[in-house]
Protein backbone atom coordinates (compact mmCIF):
# COMPACT_ATOMS: atom_id res chain seq x y z
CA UNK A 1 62.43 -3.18 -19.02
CA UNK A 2 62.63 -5.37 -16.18
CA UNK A 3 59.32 -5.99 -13.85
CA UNK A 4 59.33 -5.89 -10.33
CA UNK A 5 58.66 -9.68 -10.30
CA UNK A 6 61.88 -9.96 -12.41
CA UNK A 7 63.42 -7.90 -9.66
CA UNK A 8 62.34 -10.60 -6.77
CA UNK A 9 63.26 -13.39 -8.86
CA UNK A 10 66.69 -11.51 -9.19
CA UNK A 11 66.80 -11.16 -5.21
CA UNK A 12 67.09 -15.31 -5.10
CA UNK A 13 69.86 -15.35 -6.44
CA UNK A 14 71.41 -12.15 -4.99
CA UNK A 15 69.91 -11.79 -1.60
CA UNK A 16 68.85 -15.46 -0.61
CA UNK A 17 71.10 -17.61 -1.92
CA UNK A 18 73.90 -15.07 -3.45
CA UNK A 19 74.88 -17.57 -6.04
CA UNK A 20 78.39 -17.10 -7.42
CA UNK A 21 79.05 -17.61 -11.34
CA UNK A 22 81.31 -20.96 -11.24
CA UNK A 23 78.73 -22.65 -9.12
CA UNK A 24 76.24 -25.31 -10.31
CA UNK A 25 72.56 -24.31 -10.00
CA UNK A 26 69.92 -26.96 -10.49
CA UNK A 27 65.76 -24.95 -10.75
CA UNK A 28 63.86 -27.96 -11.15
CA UNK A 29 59.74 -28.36 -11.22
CA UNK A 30 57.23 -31.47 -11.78
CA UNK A 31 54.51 -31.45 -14.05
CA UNK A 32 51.54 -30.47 -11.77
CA UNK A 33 50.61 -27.25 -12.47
CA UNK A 34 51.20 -25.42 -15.95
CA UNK A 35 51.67 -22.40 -14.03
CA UNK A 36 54.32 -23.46 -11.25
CA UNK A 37 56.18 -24.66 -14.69
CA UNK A 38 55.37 -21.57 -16.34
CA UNK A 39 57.55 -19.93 -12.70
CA UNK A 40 60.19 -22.49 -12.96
CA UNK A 41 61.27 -21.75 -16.86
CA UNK A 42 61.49 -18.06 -15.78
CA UNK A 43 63.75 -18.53 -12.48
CA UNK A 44 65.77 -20.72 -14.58
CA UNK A 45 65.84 -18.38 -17.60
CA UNK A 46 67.05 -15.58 -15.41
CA UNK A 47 69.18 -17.43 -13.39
CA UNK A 48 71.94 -17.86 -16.44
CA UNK A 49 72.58 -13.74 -15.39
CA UNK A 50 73.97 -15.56 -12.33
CA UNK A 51 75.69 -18.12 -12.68
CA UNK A 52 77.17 -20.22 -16.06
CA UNK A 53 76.33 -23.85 -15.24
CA UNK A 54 72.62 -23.74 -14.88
CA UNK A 55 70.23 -27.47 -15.25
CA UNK A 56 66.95 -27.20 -15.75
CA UNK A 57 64.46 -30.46 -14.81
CA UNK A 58 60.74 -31.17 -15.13
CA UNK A 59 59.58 -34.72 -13.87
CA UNK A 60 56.44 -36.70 -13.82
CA UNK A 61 54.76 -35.59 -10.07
CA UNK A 62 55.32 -37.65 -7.25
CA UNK A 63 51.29 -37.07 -5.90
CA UNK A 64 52.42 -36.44 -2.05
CA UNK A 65 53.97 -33.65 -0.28
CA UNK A 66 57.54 -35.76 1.48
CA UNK A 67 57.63 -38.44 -1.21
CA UNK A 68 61.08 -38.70 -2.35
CA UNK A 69 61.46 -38.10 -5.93
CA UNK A 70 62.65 -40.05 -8.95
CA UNK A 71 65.57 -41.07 -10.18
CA UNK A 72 66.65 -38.72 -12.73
CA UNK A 73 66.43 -35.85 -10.17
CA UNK A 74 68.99 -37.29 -8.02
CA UNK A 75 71.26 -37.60 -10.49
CA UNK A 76 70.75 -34.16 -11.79
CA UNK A 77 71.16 -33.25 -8.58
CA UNK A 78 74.24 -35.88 -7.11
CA UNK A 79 75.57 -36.66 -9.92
CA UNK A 80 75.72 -40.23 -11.72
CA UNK A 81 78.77 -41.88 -9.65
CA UNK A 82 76.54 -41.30 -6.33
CA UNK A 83 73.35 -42.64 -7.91
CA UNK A 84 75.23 -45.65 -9.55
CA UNK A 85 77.02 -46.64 -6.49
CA UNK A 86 73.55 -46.32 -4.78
CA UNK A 87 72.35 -48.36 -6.87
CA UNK A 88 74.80 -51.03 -7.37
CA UNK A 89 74.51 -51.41 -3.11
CA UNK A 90 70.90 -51.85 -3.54
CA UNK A 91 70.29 -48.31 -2.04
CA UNK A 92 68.41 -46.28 -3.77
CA UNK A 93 65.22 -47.85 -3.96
CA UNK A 94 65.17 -47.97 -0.78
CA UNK A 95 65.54 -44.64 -0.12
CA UNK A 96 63.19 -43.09 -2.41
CA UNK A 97 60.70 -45.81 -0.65
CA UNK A 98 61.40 -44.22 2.84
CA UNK A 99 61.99 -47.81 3.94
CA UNK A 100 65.71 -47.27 4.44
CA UNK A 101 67.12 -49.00 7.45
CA UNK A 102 70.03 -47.21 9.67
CA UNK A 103 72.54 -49.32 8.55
CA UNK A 104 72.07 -48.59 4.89
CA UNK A 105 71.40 -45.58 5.93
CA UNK A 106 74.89 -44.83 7.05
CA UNK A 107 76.35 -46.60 4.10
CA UNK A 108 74.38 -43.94 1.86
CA UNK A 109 75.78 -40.91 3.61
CA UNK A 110 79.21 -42.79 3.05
CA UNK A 111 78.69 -42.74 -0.81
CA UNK A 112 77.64 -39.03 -0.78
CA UNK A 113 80.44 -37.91 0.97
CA UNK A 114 83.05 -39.83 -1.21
CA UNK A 115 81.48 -37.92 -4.24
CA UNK A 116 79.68 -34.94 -2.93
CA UNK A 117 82.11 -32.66 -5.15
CA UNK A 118 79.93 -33.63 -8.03
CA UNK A 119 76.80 -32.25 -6.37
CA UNK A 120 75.21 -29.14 -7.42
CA UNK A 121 75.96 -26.02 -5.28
CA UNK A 122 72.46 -24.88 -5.09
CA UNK A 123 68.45 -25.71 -5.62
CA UNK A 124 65.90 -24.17 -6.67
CA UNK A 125 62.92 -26.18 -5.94
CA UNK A 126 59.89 -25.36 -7.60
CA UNK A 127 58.12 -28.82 -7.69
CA UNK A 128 53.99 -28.67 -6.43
CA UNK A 129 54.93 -31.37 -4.13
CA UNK A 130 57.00 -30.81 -1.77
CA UNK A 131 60.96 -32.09 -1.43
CA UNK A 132 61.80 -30.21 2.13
CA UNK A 133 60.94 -33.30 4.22
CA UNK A 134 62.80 -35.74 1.93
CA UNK A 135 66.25 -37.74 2.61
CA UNK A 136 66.71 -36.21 -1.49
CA UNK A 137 66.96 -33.21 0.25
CA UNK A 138 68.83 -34.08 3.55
CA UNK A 139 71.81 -35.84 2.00
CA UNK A 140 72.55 -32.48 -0.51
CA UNK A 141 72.53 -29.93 2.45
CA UNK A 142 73.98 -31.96 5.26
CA UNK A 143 76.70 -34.04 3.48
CA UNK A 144 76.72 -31.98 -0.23
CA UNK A 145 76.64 -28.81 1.78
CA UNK A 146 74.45 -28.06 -1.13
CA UNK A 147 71.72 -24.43 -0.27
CA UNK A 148 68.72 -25.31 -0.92
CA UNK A 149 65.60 -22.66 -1.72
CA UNK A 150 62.48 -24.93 -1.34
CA UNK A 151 59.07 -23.56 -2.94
CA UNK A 152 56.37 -26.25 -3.19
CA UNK A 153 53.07 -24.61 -4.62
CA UNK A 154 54.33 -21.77 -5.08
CA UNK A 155 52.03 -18.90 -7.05
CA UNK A 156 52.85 -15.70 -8.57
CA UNK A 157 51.12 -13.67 -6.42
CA UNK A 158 53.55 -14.30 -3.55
CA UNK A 159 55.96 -11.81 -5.48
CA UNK A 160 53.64 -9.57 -4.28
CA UNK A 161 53.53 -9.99 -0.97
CA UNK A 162 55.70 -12.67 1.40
CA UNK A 163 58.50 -12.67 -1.02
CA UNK A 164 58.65 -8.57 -1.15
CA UNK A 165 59.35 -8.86 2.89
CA UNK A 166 62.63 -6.94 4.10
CA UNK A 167 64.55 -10.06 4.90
CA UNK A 168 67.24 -8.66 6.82
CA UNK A 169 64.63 -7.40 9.48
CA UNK A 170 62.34 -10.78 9.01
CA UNK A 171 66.04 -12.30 9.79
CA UNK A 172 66.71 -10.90 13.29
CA UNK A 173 63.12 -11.21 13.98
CA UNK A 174 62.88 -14.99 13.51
CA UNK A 175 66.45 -15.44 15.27
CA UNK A 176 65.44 -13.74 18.08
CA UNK A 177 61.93 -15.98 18.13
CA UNK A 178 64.07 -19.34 17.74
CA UNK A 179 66.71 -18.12 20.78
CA UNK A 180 63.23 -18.03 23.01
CA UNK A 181 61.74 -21.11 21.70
CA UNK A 182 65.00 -23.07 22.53
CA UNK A 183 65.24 -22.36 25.70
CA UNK A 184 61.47 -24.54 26.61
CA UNK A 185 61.36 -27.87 27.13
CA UNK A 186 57.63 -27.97 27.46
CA UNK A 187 55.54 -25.82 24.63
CA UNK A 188 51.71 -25.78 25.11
CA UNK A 189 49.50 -23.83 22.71
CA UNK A 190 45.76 -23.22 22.31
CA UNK A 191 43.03 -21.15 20.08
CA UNK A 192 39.73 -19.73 20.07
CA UNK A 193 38.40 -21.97 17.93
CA UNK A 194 39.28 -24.94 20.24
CA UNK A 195 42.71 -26.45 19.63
CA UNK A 196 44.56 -27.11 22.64
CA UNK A 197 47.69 -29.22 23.01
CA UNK A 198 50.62 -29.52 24.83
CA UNK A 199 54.33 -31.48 23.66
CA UNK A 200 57.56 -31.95 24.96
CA UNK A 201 60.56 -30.60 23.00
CA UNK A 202 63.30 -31.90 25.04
CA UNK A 203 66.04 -32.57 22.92
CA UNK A 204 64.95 -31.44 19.76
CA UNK A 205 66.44 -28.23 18.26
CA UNK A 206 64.00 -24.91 17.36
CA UNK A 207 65.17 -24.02 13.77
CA UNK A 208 64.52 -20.52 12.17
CA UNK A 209 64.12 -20.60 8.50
CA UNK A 210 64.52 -17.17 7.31
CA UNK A 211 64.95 -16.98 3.23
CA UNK A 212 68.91 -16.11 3.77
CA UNK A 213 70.59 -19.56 2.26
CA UNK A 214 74.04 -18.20 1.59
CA UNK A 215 75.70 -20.33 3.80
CA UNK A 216 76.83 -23.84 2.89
CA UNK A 217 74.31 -26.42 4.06
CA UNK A 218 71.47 -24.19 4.24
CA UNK A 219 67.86 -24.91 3.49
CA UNK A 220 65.06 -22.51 3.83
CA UNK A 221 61.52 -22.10 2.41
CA UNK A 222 60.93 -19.15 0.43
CA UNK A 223 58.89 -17.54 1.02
CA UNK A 224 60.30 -17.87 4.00
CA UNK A 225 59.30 -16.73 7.40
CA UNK A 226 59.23 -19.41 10.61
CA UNK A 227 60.36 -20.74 13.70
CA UNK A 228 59.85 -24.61 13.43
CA UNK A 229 60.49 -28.18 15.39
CA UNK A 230 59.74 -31.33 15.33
CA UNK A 231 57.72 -32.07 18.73
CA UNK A 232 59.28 -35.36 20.66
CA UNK A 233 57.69 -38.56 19.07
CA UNK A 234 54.78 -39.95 21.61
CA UNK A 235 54.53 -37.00 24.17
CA UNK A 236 52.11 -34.63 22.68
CA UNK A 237 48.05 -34.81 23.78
CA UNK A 238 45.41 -32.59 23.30
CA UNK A 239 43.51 -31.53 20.31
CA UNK A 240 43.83 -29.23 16.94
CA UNK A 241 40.56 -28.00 15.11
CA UNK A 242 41.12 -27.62 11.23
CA UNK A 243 39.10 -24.62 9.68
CA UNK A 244 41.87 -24.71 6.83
CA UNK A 245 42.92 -27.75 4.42
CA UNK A 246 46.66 -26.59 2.67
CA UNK A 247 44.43 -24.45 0.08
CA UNK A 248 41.05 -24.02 1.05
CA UNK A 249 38.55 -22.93 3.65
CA UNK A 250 36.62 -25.92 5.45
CA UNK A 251 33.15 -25.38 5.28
CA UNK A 252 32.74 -27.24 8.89
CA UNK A 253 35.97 -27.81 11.34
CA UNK A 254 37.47 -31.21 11.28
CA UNK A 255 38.98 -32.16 15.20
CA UNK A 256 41.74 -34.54 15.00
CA UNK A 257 42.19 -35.89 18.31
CA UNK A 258 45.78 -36.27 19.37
CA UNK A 259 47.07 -39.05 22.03
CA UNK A 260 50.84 -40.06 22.71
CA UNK A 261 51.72 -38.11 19.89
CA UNK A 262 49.67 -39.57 17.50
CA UNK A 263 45.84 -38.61 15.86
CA UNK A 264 43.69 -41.11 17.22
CA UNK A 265 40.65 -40.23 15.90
CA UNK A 266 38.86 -37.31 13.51
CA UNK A 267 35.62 -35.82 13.95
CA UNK A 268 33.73 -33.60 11.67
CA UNK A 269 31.26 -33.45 8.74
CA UNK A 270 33.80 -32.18 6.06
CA UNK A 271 34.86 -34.23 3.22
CA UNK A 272 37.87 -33.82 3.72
CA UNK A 273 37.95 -35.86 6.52
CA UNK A 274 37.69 -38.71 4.09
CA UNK A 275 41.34 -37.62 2.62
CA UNK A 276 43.03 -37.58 5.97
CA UNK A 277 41.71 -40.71 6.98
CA UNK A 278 42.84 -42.33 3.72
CA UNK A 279 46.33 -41.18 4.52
CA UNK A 280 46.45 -42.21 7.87
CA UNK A 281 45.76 -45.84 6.35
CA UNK A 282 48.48 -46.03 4.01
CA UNK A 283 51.00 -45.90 7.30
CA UNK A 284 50.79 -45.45 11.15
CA UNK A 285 53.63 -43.06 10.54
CA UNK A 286 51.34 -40.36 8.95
CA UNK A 287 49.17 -40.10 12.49
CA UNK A 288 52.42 -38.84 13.94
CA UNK A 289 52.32 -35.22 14.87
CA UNK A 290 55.82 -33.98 13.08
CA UNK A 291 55.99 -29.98 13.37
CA UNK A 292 55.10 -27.14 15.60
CA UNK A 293 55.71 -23.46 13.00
CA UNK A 294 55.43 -20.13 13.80
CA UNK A 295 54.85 -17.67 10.96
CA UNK A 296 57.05 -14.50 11.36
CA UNK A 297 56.30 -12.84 8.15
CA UNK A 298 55.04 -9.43 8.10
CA UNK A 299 54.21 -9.72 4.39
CA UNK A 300 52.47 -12.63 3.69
CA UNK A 301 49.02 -12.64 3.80
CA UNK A 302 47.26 -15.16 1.59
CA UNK A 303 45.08 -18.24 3.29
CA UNK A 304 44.80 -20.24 0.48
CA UNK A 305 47.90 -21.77 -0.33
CA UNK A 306 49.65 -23.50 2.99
CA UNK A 307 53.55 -22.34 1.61
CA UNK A 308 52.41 -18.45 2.61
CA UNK A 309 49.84 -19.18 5.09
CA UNK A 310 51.92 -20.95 7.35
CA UNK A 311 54.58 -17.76 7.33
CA UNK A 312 51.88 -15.34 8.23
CA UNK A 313 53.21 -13.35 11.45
CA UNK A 314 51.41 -14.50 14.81
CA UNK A 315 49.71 -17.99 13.21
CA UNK A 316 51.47 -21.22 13.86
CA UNK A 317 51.36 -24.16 11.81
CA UNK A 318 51.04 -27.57 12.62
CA UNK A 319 51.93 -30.70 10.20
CA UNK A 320 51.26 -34.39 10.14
CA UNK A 321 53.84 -37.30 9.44
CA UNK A 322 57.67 -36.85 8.25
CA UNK A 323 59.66 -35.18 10.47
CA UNK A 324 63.07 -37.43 9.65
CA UNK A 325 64.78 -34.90 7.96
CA UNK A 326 64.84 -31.90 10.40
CA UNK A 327 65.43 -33.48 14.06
CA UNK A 328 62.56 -36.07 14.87
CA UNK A 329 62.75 -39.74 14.09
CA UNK A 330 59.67 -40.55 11.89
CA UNK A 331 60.36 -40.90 8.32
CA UNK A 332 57.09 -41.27 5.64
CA UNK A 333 56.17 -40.11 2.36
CA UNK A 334 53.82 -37.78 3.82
CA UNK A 335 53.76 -34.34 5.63
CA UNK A 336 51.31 -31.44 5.79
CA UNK A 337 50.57 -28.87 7.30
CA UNK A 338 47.61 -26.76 8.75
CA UNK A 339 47.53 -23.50 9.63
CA UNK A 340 45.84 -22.12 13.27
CA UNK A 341 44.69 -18.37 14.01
CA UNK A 342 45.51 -15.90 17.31
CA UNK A 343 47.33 -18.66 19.28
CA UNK A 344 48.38 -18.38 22.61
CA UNK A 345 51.91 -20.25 23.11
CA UNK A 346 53.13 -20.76 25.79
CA UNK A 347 57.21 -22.37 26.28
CA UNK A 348 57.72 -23.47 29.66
CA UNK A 349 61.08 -24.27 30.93
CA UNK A 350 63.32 -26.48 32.56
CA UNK A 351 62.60 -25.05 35.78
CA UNK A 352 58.96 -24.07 35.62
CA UNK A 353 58.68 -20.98 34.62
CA UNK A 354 56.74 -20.02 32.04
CA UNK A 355 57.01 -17.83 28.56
CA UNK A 356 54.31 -16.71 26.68
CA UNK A 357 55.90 -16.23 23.30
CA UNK A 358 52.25 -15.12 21.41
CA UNK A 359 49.12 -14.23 23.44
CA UNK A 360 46.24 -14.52 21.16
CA UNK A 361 48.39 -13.94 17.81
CA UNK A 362 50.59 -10.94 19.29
CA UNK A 363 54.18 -11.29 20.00
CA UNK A 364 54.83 -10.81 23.49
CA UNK A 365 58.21 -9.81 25.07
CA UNK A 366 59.89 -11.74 26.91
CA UNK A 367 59.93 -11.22 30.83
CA UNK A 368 63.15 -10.47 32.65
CA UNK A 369 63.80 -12.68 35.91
């Protein structure tokens, strides 16, 4: 008798990514948590319903949310004539380094193309540390055409709650939200507990990520449940008070002060702190202020794990370092997020006038002229 988590794990491949049988799936996992693999065997397991050329892959864990993984998942995932030629051009390593330069970058997406039949159709991501915000994952959706469901940390719990969501109404809703945000070129948010800072978005595209991947290309979270961009590099000031590391409570806030779009200093008493500023050592890049999210979610509801939190309806999330791989131009093996309570955002456009998308954590209509 199947269980209703059987039945959610059944809507991945019906609902969000409606996998056919003759295409390849790839579930893959790292070897953090016993109970994320514990997830990952299952998905795969009931995947073969679904589709006949499943792979299954477990690797050793990269340590770092945006760290590019090994070797042996690209070629499960590209194939070996991608990965060879990568690596006969003296490619690869450079790429899973994230010190790539644009000329070898191009020459990259010039190999993928040439082979990108041998890519897998689909992902199933169910590594603790994170692939969205990797070129790993850029190069299968945008050249590969590859759909990609991405679910770093992921618990079992979640079938309970964000991932039991009606995602055709959590669908329009986050459309809608994304149409509004588009249209600012200025976006300035603050909270009761003190964050306040302001960013220009000119040029830089509001995506909604929505848990439908059934289009080719497509890359989503799931759960899913956000309007997100990456904030131009060097024009955001102001500041953003933590109360929440990715899966705990702080027991005192942490400030990180924000200038030209990068933290330039952290106050606080928390130990944390001390992991933050570590980071921020290992590259300049991680100070950069990458993402502005906006939960639209109606079912998630758990604080402690930053994959749900951040899709809570009326929060918004805000995330430090990569942003390379969805519109912004800073590319590091780090990114994470933090999660911020009853914000007011505000998108002000073009010509001055002003939108307040979420007053204190509600969604507020939009005015007519």
């Amino acid at each position: 008798m199947k269980t209703e988590e059987d039945k959610i794990i059944e809507n991945i491949f019906k609902i969000n990514l409606r996998i056919q049988k003759k295409e390849k799936l790839l579930v893959f996992t790292d070897n953090k948590s016993k109970k994320l693999i514990s997830i990952a065997r299952k998905v795969s397991y009931i995947s073969n319903t679904f589709c006949n050329k499943m792979s299954y892959l477990q690797f050793k864990s990269t340590e770092s949310h945006g760290a590019e993984p090994p070797e042996e998942l690209w070629r499960e995932a590209f194939g070996n004539n991608i990965v060879n030629e990568l690596i006969n051009k003296k490619i690869l390593i450079s790429l899973i380094n994230k010190r790539i330069l644009p000329v070898k970058l191009k020459e990259a997406e010039r190999i993928v193309k040439k082979y990108k039949e041998d890519a897998v159709n689909a992902v199933v991501a169910l590594s603790y540390h994170s692939t969205s915000h990797t070129r790993f994952r850029d190069l299968l959706t945008r050249i590969c055409e590859t759909r990609y469901a991405s679910m770093p940390t992921f618990e079992g719990s979640m079938f309970k709650t964000a991932m039991s969501v009606d995602w055709k109404k959590m669908e329009i809703r986050t459309n809608r939200m994304a149409q509004r945000v588009q249209m600012a070129e200025i976006i300035e948010v603050c909270t009761p507990n003190g964050t306040s800072i302001a960013f220009s978005k000119k040029g830089r595209i509001a995506k909604a990520d929505t848990g439908i991947i059934t289009t080719p290309g497509k890359f989503s979270n799931l759960p899913a449940g956000e309007v997100f961009l990456a904030p131009l590099e060097g024009t955001a000031n102001g500041r953003l008070v933590l109360e929440w590391a990715p899966t705990r409570k702080l027991k005192s806030p942490v400030t990180l002060y924000i200038k030209k779009g990068n933290v330039e200093k952290i106050e606080g008493k928390e130990n944390y702190i001390n992991d933050l500023k570590k980071k921020m050592s290992e590259r300049k890049e991680n100070r950069n202020l990458a993402e502005l999210g906006i939960g639209t979610n109606d079912k998630a509801v758990s604080l402690n794990n930053i994959l749900e939190s951040e899709k809570i309806f009326g929060t918004i999330h805000m995330a430090l370092g990569d942003n390379s791989s969805f519109g912004g131009r800073v590319s590091t093996p780090f990114h994470q997020d933090f999660i911020f309570f009853k914000p007011t955002v505000t998108l002000i456009h073009k010509d001055g006038i002003r939108d307040v998308l979420l007053k204190n954590g509600e969604l507020k209509r939009k005015r007519s002229r």
